[in-house]
PDB file of N, CA and C in Angstrom:
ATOM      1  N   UNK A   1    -236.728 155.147 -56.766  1.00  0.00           N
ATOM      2  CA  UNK A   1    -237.600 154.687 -57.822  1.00  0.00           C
ATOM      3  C   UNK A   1    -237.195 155.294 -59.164  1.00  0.00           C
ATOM      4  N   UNK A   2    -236.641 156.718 -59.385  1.00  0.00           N
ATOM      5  CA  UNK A   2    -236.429 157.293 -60.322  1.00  0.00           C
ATOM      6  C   UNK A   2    -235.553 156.722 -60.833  1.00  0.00           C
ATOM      7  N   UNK A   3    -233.899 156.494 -59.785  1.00  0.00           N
ATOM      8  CA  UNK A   3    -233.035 155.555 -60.339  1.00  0.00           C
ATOM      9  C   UNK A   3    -232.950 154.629 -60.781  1.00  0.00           C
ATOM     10  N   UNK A   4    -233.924 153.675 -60.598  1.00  0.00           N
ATOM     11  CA  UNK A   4    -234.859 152.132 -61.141  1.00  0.00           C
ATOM     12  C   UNK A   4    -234.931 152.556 -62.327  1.00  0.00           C
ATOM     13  N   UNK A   5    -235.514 153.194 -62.760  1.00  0.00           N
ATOM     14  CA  UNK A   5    -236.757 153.732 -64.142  1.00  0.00           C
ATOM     15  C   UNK A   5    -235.448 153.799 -65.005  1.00  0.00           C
ATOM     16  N   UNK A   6    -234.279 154.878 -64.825  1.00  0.00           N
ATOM     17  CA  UNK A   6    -233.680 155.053 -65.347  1.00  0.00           C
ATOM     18  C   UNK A   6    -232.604 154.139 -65.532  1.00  0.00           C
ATOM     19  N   UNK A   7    -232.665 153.461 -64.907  1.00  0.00           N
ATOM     20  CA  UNK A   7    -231.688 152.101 -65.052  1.00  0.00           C
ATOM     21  C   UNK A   7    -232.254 151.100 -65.772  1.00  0.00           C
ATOM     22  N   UNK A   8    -233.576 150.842 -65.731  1.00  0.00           N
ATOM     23  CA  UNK A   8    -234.418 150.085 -66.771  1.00  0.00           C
ATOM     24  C   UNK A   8    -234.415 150.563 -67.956  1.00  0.00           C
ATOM     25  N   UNK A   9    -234.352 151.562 -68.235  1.00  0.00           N
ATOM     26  CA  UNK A   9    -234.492 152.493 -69.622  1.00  0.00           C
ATOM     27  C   UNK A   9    -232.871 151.906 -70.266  1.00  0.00           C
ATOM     28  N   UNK A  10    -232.481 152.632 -69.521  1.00  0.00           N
ATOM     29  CA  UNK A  10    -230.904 152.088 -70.313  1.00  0.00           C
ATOM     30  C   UNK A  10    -230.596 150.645 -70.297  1.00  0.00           C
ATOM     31  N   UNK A  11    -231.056 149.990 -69.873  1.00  0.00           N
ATOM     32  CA  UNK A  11    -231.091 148.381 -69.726  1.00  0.00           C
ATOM     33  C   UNK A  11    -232.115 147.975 -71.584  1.00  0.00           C
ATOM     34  N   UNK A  12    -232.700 148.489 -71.889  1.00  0.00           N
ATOM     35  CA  UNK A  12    -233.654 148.607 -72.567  1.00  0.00           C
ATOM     36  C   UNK A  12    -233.282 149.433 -73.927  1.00  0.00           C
ATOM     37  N   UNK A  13    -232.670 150.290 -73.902  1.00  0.00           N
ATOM     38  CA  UNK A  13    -231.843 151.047 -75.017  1.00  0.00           C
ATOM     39  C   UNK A  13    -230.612 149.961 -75.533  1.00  0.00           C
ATOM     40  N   UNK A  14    -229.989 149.345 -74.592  1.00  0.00           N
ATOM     41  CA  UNK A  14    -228.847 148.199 -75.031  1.00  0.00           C
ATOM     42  C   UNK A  14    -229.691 146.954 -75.259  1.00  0.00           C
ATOM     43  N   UNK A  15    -231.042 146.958 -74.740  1.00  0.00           N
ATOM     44  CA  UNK A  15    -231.181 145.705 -75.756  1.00  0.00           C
ATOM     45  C   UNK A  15    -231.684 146.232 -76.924  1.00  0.00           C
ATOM     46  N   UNK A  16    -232.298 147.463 -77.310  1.00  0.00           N
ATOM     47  CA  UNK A  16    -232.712 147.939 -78.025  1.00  0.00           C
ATOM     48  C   UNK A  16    -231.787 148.169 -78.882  1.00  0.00           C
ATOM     49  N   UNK A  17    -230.296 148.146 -78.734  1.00  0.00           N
ATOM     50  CA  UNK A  17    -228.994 148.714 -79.746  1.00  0.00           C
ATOM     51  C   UNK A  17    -228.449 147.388 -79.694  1.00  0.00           C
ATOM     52  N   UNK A  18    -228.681 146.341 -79.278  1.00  0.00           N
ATOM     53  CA  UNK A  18    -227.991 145.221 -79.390  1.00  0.00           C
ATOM     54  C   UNK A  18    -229.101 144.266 -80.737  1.00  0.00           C
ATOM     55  N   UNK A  19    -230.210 144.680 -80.763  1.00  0.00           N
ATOM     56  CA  UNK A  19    -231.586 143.844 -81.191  1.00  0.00           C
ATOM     57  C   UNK A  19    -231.497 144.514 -82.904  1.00  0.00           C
ATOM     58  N   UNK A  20    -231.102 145.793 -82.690  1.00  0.00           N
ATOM     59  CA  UNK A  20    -230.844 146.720 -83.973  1.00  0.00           C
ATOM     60  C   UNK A  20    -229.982 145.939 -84.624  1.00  0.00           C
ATOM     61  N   UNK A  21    -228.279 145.832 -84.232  1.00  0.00           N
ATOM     62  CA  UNK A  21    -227.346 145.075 -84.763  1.00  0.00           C
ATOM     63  C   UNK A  21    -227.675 143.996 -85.235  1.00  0.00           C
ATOM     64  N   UNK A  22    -228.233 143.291 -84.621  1.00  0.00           N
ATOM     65  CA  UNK A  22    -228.642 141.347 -84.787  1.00  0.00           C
ATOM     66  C   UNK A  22    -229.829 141.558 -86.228  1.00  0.00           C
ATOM     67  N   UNK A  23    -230.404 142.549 -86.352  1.00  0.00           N
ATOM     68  CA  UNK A  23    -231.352 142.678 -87.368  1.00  0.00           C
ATOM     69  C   UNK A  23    -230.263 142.719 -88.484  1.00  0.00           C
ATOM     70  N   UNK A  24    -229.469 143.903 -88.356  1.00  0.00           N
ATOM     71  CA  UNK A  24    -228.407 144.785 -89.300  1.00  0.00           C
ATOM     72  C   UNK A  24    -227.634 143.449 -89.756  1.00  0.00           C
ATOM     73  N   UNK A  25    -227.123 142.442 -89.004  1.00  0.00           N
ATOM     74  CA  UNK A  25    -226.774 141.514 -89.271  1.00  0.00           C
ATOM     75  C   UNK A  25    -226.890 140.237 -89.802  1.00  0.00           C
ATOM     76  N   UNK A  26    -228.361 139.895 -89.366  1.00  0.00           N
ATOM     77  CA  UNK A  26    -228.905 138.622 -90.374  1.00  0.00           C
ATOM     78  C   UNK A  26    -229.474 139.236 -92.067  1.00  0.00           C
ATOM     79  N   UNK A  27    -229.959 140.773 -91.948  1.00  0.00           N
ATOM     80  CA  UNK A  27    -229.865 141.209 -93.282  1.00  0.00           C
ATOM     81  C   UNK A  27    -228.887 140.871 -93.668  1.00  0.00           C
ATOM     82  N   UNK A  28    -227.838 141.242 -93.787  1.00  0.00           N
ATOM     83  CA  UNK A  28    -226.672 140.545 -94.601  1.00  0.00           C
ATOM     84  C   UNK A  28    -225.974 139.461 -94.746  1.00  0.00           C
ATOM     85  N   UNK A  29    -226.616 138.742 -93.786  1.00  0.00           N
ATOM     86  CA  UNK A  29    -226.614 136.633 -93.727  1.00  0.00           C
ATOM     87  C   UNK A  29    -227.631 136.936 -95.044  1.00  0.00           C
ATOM     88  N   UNK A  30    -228.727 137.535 -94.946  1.00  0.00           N
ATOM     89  CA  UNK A  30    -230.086 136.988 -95.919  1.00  0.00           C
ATOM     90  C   UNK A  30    -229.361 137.289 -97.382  1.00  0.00           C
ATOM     91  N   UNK A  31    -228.801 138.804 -97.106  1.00  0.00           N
ATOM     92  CA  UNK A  31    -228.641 138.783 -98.791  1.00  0.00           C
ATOM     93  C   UNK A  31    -227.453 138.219 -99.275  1.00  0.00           C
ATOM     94  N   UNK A  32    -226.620 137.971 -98.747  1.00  0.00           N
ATOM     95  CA  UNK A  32    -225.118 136.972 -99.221  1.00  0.00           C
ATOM     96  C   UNK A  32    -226.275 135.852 -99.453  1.00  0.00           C
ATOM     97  N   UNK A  33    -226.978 134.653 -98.296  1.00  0.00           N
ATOM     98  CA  UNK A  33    -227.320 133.744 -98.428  1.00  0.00           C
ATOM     99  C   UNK A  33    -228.124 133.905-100.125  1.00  0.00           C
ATOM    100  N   UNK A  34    -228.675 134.932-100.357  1.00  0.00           N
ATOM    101  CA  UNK A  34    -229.836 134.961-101.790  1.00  0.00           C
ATOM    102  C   UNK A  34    -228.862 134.939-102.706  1.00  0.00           C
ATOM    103  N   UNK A  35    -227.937 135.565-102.419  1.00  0.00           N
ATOM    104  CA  UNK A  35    -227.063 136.178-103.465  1.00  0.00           C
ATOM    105  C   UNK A  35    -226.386 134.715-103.914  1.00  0.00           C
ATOM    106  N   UNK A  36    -226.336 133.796-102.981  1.00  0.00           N
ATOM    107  CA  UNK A  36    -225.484 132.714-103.379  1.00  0.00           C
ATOM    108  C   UNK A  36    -226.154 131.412-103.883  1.00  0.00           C
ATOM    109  N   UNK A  37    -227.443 131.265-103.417  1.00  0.00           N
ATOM    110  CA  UNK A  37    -228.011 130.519-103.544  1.00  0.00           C
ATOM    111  C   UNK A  37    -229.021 130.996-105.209  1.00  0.00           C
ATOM    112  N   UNK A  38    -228.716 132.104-105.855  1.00  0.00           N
ATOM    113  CA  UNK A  38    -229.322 132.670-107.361  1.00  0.00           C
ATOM    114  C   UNK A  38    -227.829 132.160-107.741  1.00  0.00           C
ATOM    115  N   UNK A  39    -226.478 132.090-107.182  1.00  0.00           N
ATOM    116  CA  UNK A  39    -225.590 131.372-108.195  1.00  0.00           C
ATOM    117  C   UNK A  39    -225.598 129.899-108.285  1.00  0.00           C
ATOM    118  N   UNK A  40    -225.985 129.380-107.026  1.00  0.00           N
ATOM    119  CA  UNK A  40    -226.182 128.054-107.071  1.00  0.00           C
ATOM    120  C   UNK A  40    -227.390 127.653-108.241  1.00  0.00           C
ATOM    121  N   UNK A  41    -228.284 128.137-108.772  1.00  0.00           N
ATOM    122  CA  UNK A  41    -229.660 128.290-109.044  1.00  0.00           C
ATOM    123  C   UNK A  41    -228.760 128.236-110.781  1.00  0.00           C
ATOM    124  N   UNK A  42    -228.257 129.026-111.254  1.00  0.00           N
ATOM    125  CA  UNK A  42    -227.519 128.912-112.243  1.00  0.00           C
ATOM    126  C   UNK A  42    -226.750 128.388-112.713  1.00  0.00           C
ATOM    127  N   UNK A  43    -225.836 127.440-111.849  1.00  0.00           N
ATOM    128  CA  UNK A  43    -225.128 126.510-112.018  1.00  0.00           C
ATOM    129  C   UNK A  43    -225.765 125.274-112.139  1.00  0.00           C
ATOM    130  N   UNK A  44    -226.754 125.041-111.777  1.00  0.00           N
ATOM    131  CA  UNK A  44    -227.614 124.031-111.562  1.00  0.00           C
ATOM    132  C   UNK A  44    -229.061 123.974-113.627  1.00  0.00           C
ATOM    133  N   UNK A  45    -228.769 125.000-113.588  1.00  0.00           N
ATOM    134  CA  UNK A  45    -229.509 125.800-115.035  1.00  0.00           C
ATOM    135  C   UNK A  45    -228.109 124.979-116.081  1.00  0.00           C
ATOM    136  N   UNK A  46    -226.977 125.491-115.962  1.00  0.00           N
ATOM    137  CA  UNK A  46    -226.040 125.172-116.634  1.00  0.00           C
ATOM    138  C   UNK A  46    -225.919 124.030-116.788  1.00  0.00           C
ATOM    139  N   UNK A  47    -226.021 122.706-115.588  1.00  0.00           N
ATOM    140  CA  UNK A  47    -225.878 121.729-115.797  1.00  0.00           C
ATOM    141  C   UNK A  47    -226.788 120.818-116.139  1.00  0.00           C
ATOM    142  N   UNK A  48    -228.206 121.350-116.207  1.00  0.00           N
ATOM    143  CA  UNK A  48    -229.287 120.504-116.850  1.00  0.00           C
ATOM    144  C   UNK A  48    -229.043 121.113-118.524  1.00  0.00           C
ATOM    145  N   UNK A  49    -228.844 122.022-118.477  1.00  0.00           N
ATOM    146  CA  UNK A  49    -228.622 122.134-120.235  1.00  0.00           C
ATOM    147  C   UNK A  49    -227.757 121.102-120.920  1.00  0.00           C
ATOM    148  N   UNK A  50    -226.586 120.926-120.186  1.00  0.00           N
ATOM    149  CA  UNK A  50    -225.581 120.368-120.170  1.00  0.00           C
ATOM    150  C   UNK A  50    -226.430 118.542-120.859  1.00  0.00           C
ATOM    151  N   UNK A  51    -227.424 118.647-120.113  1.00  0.00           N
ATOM    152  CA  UNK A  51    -227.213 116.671-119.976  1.00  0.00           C
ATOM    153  C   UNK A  51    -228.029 116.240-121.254  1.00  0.00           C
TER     154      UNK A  51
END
C-alpha cells in the first residue's frame, strides 16, 4: 500500500511538472499573441488615417 501511495505521488508530481510547463508555455503563446496583435492594432490605426 505504501508503494501505491508513493507511486501515486510521483505519478502526480509529473503531472504536476508537466501542468507547470503547459502554463509556462501558453504564457508566452499569450504574450507574443498580445504583443502581436497591439502591432496589428497599429497598423490598422495607420491605415484608417491613411484613407
Amino acid at each position: 500500500m505504501i508503494l501505491a501511495m508513493a507511486s501515486e505521488r510521483a505519478a502526480n508530481e509529473a503531472q504536476l511538472a508537466a501542468a507547470t510547463a503547459e502554463v509556462a508555455r501558453l504564457t508566452a503563446v499569450e504574450r507574443s499573441a498580445n504583443e502581436r496583435i497591439a502591432n496589428l492594432t497599429s497598423i490598422v490605426k495607420v491605415l484608417e488615417r491613411a484613407q
